[in-house]
N, C-alpha and C. Protein backbone atom coordinates (compact mmCIF):
# COMPACT_ATOMS: atom_id res chain seq x y z
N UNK A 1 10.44 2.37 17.78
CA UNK A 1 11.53 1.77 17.03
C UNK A 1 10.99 0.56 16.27
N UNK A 2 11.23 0.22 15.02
CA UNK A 2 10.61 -0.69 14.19
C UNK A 2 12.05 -2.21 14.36
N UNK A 3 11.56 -3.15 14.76
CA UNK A 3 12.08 -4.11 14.86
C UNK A 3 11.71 -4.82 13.48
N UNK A 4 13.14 -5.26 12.91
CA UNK A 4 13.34 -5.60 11.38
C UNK A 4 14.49 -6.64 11.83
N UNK A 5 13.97 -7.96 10.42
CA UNK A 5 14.72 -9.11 10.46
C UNK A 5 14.57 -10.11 9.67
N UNK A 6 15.49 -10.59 8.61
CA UNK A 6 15.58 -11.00 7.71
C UNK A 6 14.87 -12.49 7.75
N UNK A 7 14.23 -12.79 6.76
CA UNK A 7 13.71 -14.10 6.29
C UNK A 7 12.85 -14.23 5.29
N UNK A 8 12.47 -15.51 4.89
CA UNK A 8 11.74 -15.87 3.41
C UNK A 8 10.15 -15.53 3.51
N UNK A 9 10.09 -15.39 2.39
CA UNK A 9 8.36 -14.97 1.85
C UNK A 9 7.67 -16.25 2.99
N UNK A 10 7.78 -17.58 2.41
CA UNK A 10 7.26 -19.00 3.41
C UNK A 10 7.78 -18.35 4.36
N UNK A 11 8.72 -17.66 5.45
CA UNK A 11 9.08 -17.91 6.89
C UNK A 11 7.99 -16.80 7.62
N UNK A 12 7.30 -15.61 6.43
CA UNK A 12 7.15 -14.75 6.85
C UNK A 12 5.11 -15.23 7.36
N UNK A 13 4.98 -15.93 5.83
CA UNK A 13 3.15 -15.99 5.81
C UNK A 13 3.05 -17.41 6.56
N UNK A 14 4.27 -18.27 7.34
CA UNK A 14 3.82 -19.13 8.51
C UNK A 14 3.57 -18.10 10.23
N UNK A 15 3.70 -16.88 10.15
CA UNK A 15 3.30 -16.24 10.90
C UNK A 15 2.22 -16.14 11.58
N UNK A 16 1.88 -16.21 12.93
CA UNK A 16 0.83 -15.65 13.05
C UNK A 16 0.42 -14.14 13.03
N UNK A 17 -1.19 -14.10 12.95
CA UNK A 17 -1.78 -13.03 12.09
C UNK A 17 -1.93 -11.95 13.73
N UNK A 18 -1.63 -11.61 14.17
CA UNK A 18 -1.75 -11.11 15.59
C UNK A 18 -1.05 -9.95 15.90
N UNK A 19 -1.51 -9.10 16.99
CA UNK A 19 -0.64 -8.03 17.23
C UNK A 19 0.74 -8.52 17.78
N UNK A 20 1.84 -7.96 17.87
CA UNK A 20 1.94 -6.57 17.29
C UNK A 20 1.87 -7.03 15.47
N UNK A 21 1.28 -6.58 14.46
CA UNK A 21 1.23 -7.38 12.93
C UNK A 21 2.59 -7.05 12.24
N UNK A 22 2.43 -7.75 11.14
CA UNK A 22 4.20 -7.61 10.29
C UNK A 22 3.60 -7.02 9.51
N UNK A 23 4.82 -6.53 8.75
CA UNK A 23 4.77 -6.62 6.96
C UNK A 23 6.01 -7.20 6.80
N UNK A 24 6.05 -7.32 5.06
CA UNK A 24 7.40 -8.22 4.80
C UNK A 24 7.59 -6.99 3.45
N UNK A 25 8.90 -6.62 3.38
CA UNK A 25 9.65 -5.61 2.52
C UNK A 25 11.25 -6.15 1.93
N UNK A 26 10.91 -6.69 0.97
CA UNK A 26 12.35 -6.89 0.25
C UNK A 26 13.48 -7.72 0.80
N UNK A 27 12.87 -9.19 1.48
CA UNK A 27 13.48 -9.91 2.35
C UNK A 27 13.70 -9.69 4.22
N UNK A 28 13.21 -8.44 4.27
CA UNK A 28 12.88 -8.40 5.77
C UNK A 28 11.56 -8.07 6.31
N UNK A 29 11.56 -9.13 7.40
CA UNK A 29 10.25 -8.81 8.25
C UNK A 29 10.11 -7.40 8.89
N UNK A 30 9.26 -6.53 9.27
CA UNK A 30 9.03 -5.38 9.65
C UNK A 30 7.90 -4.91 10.75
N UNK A 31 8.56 -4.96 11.82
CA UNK A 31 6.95 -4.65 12.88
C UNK A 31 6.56 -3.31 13.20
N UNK A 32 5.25 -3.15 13.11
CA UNK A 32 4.43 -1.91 12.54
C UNK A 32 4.67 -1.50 14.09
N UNK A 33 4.60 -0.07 13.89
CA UNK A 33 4.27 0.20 15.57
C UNK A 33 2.97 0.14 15.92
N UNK A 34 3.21 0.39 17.15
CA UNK A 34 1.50 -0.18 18.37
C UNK A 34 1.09 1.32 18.28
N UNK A 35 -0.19 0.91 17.67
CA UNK A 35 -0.88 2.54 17.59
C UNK A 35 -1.07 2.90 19.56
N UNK A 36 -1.19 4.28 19.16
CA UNK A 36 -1.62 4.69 20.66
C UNK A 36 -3.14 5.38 20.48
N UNK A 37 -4.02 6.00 21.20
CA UNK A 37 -5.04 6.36 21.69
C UNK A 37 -5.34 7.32 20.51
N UNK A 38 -4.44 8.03 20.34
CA UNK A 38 -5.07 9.28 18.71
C UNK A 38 -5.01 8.62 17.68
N UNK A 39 -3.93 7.82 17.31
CA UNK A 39 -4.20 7.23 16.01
C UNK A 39 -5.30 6.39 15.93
N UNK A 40 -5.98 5.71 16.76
CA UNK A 40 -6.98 4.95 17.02
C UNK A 40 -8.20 5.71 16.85
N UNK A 41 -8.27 6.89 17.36
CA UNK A 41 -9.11 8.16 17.45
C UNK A 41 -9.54 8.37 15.77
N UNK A 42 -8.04 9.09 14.82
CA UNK A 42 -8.32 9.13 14.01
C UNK A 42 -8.81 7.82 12.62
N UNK A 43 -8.27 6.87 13.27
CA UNK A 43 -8.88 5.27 12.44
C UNK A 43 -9.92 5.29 12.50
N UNK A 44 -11.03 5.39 13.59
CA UNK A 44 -12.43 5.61 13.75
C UNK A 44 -13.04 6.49 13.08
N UNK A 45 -12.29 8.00 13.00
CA UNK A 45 -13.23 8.82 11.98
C UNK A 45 -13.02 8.85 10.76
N UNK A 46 -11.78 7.99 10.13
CA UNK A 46 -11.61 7.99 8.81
C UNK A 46 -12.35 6.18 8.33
N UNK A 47 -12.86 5.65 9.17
CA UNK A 47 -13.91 4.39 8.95
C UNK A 47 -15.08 5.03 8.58
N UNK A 48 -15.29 5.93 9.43
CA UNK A 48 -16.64 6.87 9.59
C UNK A 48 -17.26 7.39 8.06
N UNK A 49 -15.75 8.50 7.89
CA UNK A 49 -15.48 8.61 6.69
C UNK A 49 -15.72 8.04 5.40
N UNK A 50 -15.21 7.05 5.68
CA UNK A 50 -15.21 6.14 4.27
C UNK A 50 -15.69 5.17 4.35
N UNK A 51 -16.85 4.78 5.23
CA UNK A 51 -18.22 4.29 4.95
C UNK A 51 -19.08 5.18 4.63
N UNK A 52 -19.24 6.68 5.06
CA UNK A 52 -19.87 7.36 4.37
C UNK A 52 -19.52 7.47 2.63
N UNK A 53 -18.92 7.00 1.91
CA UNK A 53 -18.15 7.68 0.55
C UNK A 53 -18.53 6.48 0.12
N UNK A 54 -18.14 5.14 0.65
CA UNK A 54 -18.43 4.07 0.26
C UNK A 54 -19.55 3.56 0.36
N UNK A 55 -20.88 4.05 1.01
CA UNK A 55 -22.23 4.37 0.33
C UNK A 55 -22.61 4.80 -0.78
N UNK A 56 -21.54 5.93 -0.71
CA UNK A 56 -22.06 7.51 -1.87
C UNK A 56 -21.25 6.44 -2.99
N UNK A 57 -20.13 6.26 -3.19
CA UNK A 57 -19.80 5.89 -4.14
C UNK A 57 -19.33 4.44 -4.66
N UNK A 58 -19.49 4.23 -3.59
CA UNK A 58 -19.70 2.33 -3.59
C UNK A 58 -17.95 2.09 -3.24
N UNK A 59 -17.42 0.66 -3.64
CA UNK A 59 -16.09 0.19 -3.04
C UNK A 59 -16.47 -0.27 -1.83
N UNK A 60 -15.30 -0.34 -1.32
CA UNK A 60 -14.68 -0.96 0.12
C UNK A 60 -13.74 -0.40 0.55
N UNK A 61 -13.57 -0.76 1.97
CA UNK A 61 -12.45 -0.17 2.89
C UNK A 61 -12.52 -0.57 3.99
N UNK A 62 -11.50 -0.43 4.70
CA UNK A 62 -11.36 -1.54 5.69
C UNK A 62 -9.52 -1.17 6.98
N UNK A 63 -9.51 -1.16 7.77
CA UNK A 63 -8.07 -1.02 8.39
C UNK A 63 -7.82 -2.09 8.38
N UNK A 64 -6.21 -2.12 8.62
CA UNK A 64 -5.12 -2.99 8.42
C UNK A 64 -5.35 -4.20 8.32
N UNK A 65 -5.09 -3.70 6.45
CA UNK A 65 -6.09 -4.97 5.45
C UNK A 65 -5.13 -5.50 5.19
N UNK A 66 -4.30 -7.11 5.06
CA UNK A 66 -2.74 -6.98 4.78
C UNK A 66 -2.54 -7.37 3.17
N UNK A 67 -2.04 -6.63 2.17
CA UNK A 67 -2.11 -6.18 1.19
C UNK A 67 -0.33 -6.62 0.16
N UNK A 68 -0.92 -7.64 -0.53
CA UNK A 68 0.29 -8.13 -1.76
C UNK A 68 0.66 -7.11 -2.62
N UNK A 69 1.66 -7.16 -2.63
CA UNK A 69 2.15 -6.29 -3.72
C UNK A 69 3.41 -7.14 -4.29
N UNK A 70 3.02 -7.04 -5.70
CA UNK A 70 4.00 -8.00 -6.78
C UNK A 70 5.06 -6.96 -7.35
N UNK A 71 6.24 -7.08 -6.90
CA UNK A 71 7.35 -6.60 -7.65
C UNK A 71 8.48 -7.23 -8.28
N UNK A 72 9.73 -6.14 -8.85
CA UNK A 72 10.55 -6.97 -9.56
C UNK A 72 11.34 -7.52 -8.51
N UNK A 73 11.32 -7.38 -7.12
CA UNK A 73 11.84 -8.57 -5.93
C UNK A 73 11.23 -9.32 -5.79
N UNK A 74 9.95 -9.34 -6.39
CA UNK A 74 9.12 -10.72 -5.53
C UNK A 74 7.87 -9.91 -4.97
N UNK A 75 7.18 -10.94 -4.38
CA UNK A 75 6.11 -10.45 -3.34
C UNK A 75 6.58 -9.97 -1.62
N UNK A 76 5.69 -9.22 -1.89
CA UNK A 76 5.94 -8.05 -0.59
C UNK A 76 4.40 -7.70 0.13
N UNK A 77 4.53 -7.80 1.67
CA UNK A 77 2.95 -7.46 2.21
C UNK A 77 3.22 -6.38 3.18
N UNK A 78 2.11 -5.67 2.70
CA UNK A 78 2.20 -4.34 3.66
C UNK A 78 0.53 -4.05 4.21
N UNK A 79 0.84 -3.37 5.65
CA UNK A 79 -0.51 -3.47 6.15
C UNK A 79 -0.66 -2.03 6.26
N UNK A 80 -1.17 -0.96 5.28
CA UNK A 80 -1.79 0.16 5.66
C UNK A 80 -2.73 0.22 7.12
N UNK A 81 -2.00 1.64 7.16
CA UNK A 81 -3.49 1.45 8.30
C UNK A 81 -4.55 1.76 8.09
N UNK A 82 -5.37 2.02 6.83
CA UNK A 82 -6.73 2.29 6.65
C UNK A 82 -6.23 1.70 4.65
N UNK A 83 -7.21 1.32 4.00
CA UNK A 83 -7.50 1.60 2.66
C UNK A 83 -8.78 1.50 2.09
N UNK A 84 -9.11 1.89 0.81
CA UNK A 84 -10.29 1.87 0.06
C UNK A 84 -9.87 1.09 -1.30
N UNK A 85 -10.77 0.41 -1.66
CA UNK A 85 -10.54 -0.09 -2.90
C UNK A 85 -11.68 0.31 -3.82
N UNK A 86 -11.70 1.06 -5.17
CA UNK A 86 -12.67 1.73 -5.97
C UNK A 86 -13.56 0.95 -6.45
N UNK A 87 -14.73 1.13 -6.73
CA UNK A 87 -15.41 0.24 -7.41
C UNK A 87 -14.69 -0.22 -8.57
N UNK A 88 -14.72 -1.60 -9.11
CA UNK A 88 -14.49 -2.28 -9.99
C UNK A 88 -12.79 -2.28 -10.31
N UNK A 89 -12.26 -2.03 -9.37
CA UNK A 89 -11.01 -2.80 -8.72
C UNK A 89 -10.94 -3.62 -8.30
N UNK A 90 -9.58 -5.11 -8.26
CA UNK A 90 -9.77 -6.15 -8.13
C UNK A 90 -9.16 -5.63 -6.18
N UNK A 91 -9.97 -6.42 -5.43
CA UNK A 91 -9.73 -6.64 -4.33
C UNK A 91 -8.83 -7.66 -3.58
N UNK A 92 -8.62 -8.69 -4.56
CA UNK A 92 -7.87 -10.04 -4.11
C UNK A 92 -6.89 -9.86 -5.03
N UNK A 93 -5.30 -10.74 -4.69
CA UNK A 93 -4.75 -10.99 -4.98
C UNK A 93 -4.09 -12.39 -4.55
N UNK A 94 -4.46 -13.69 -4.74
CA UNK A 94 -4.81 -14.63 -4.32
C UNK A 94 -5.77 -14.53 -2.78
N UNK A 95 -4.93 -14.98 -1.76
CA UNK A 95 -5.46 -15.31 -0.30
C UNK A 95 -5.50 -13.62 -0.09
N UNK A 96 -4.81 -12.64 -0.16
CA UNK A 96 -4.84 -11.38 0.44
C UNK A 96 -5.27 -10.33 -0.50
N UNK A 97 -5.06 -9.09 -0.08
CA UNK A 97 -6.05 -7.65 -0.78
C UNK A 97 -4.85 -7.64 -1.88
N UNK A 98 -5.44 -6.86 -3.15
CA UNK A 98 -4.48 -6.34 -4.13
C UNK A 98 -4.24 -5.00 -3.41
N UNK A 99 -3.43 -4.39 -4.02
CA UNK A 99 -3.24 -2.71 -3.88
C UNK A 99 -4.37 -1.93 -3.71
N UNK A 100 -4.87 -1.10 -3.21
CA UNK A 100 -6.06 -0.31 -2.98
C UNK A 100 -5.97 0.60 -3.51
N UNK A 101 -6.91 1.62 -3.61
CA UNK A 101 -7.02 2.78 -4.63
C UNK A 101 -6.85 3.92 -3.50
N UNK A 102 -6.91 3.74 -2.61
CA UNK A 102 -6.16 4.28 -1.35
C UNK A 102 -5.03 3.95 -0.52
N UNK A 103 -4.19 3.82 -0.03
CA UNK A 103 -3.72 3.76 1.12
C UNK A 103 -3.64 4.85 2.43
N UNK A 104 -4.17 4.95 3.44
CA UNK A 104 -3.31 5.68 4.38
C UNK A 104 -2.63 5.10 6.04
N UNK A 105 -1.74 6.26 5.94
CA UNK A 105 -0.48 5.54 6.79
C UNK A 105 -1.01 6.62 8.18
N UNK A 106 -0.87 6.19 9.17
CA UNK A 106 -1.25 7.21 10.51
C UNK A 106 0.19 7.43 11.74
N UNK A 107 0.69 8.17 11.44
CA UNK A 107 2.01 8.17 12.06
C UNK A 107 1.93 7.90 13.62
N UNK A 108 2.68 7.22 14.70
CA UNK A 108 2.52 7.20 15.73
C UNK A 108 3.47 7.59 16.43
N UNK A 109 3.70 8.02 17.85
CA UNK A 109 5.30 9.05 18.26
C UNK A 109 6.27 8.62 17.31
N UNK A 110 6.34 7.46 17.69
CA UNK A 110 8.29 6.62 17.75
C UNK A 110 8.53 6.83 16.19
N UNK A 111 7.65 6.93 15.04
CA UNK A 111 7.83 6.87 14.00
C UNK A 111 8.34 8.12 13.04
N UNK A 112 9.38 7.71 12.50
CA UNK A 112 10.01 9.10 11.61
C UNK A 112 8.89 9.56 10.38
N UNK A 113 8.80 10.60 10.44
CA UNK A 113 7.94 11.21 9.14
C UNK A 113 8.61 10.71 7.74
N UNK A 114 10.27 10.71 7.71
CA UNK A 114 10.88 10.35 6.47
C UNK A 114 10.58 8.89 6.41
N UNK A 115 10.20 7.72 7.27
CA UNK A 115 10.06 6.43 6.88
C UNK A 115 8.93 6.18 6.29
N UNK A 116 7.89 6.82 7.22
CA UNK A 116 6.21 7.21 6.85
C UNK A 116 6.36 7.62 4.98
N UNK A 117 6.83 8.64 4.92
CA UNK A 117 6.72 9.27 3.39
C UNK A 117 7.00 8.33 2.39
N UNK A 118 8.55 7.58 2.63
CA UNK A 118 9.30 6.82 1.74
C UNK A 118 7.90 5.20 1.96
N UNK A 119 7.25 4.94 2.76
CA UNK A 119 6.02 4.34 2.50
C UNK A 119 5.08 4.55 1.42
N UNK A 120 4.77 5.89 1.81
CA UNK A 120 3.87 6.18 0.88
C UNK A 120 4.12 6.09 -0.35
N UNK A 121 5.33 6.53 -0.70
CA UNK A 121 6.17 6.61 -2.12
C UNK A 121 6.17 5.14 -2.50
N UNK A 122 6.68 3.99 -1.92
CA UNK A 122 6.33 2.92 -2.17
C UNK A 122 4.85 2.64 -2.77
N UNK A 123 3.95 2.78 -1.59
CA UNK A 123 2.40 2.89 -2.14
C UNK A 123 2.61 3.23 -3.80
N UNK A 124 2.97 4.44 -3.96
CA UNK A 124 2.57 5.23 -5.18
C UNK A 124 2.97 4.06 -6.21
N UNK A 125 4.47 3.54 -5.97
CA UNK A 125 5.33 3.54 -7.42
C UNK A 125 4.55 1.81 -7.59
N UNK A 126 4.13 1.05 -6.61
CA UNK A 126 3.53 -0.41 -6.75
C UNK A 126 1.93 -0.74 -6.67
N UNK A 127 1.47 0.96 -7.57
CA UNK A 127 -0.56 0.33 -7.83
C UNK A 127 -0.93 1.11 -7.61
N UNK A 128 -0.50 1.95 -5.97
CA UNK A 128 -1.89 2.70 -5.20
C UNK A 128 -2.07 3.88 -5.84
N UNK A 129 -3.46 4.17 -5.94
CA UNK A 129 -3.43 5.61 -6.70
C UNK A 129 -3.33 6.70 -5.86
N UNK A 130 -3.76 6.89 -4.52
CA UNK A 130 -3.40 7.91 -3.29
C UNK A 130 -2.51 7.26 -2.23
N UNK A 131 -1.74 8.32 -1.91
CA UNK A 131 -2.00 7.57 -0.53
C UNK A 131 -1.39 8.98 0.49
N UNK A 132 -2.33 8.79 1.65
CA UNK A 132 -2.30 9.74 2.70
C UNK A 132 -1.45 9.74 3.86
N UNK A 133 -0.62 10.48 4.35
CA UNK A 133 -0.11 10.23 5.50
C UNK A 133 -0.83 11.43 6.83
N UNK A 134 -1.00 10.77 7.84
CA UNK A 134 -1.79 11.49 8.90
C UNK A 134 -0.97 12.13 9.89
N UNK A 135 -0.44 13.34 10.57
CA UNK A 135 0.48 13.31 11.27
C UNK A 135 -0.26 13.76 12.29
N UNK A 136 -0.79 13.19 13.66
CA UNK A 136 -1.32 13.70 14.63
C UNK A 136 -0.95 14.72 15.08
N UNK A 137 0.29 14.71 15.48
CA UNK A 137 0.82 16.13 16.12
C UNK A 137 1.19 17.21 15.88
N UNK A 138 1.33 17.43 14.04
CA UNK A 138 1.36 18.98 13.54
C UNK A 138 -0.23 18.73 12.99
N UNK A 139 -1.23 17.78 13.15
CA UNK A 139 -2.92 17.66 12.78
C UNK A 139 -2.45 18.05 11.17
N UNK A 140 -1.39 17.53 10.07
CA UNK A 140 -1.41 18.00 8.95
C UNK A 140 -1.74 16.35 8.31
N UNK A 141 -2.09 16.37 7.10
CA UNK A 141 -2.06 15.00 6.13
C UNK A 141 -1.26 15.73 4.91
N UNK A 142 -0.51 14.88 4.35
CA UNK A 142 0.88 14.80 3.36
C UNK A 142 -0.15 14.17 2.31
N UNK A 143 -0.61 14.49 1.36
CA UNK A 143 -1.22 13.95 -0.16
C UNK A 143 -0.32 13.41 -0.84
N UNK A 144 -0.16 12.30 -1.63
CA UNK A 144 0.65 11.85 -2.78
C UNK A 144 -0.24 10.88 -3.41
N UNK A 145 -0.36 11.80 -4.45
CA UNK A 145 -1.51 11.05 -5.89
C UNK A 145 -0.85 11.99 -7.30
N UNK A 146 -1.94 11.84 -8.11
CA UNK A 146 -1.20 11.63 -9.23
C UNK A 146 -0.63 13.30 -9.73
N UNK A 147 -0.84 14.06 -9.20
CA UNK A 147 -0.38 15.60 -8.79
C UNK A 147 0.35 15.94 -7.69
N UNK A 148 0.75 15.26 -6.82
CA UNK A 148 1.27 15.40 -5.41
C UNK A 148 1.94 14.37 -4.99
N UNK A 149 3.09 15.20 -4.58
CA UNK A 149 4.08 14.09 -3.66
C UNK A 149 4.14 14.52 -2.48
N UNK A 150 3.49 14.31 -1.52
CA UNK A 150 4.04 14.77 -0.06
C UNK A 150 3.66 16.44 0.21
N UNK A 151 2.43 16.89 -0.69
CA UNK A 151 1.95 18.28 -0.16
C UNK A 151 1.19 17.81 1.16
N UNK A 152 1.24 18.93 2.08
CA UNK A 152 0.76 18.67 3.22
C UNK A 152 -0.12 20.22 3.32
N UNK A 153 -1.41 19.08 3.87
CA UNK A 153 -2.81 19.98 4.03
C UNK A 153 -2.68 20.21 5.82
N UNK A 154 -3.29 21.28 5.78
CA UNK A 154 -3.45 22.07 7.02
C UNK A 154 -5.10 21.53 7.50
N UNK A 155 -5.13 22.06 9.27
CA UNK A 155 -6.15 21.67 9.81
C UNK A 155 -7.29 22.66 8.76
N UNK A 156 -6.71 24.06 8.27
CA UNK A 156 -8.05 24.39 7.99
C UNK A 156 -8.29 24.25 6.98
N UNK A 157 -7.97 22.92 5.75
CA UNK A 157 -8.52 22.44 4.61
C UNK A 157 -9.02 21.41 4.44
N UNK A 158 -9.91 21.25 3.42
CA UNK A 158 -10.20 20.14 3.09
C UNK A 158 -9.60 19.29 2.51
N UNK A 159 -9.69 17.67 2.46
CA UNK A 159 -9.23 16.50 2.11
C UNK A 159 -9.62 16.25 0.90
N UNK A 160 -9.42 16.52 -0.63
CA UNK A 160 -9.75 15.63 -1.40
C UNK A 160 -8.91 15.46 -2.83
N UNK A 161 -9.33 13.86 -3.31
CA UNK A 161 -7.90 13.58 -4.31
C UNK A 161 -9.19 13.21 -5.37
N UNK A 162 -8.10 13.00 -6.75
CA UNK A 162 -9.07 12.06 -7.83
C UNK A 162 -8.92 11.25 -7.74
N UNK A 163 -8.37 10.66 -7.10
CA UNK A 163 -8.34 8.93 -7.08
C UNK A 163 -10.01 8.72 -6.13
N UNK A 164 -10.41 9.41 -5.32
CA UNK A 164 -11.64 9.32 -5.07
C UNK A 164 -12.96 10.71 -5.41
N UNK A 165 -13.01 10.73 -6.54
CA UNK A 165 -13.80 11.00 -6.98
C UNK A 165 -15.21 11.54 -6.02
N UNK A 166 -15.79 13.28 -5.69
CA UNK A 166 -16.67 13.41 -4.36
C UNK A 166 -16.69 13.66 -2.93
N UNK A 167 -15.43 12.86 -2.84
CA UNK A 167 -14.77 12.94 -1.28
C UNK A 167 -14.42 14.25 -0.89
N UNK A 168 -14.82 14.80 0.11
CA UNK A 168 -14.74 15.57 0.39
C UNK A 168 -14.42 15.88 2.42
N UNK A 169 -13.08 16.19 2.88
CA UNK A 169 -13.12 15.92 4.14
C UNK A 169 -12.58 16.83 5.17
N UNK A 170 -12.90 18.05 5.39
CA UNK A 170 -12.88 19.02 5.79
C UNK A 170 -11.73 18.14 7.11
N UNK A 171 -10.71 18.98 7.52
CA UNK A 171 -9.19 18.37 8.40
C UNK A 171 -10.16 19.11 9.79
N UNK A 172 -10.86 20.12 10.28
CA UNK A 172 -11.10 20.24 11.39
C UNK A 172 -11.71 19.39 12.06
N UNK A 173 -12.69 18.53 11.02
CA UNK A 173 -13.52 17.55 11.28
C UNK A 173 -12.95 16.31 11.84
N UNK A 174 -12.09 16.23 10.84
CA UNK A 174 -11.15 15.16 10.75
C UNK A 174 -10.20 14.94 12.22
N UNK A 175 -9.43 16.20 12.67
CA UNK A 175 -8.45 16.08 13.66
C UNK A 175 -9.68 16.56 14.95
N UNK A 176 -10.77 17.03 14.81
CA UNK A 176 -11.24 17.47 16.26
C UNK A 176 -11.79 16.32 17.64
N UNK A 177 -11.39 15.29 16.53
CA UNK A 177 -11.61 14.27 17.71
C UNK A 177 -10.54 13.88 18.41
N UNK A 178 -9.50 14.58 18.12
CA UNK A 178 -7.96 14.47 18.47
C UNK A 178 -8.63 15.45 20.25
N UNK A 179 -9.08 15.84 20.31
CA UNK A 179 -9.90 17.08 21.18
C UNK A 179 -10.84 16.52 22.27
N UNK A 180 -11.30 15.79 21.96
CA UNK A 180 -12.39 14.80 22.84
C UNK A 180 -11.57 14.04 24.23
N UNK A 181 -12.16 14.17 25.02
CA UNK A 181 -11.68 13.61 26.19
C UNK A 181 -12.37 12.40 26.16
């Protein structure tokens, strides 16, 4: 269950930076859920991931990077749980990350798939050029980039968008550590 509660941009960034972490959305505070043991699982192989890519193709990336986004409400911070930022994208947006050229979101039980999506959709409409949603327990990822809203890839395909250019990420690979004792 996401515990939400109203207050100011100042009430939100005198916060401390600590688990469980916030985001702030359109005048309310918002607490992320507490990953459990698979989503953690899959955070590790999509680091894996995208330090491999971010060799091959340079950028950055990083988990729950906490990330400004300037709208016609104001400023708003949201903490993906994984992003990449492309080469020669701005990374800052004063003290925190700009929008990334990725986002992805990693669903955990308690969390509705429709809140997850309407995230991502956010992502889309304020910068991000992808953004992925992970669903551990049907092992599917939901694509939304600049061809896709919410298609969802199966364990037996591969992962890849133009917003990253090469990437290439085969889902058995991806979810078989879901498998590991």
């Amino acid at each position: 269950m996401v515990t939400r509660y109203r207050a100011t941009v100042d009430e939100y960034l005198a916060l401390p930076e600590e688990p469980p972490y916030l985001e702030y959305v359109d005048g309310e505070i918002l607490q992320k859920a507490i990953p459990d043991w698979d989503h953690g699982q899959l955070v590790k192989q999509l680091t894996l991931w995208s330090w491999r890519y971010d060799q091959q193709a340079g950028g950055n990336s990083g988990p729950e990077i906490r990330v400004q986004f300037t709208t016609e409400r104001g400023k708003q911070y949201r903490l993906p749980d994984y992003g990449y930022w492309a080469p020669g994208r701005p990374r800052r947006a004063g003290k925190f990350a700009a929008p990334p050229t990725l986002a992805v979101e990693i669903r955990s039980p308690d969390e509705p798939m429709r809140d997850q999506r309407e995230k991502c959709r956010y992502y889309r409409a304020n910068g991000v050029d992808a953004a992925w949603l992970v669903d551990p327990e049907s092992r599917t990822i939901e694509v939304f980039d600049a061809d896709r809203d919410g298609v969802a890839l199966r364990e037996d395909d591969t992962l890849e968008s133009p917003a990253l250019p090469g990437f290439a990420l085969p889902l058995k690979e991806l979810f078989a550590v879901l498998d590991q004792e």
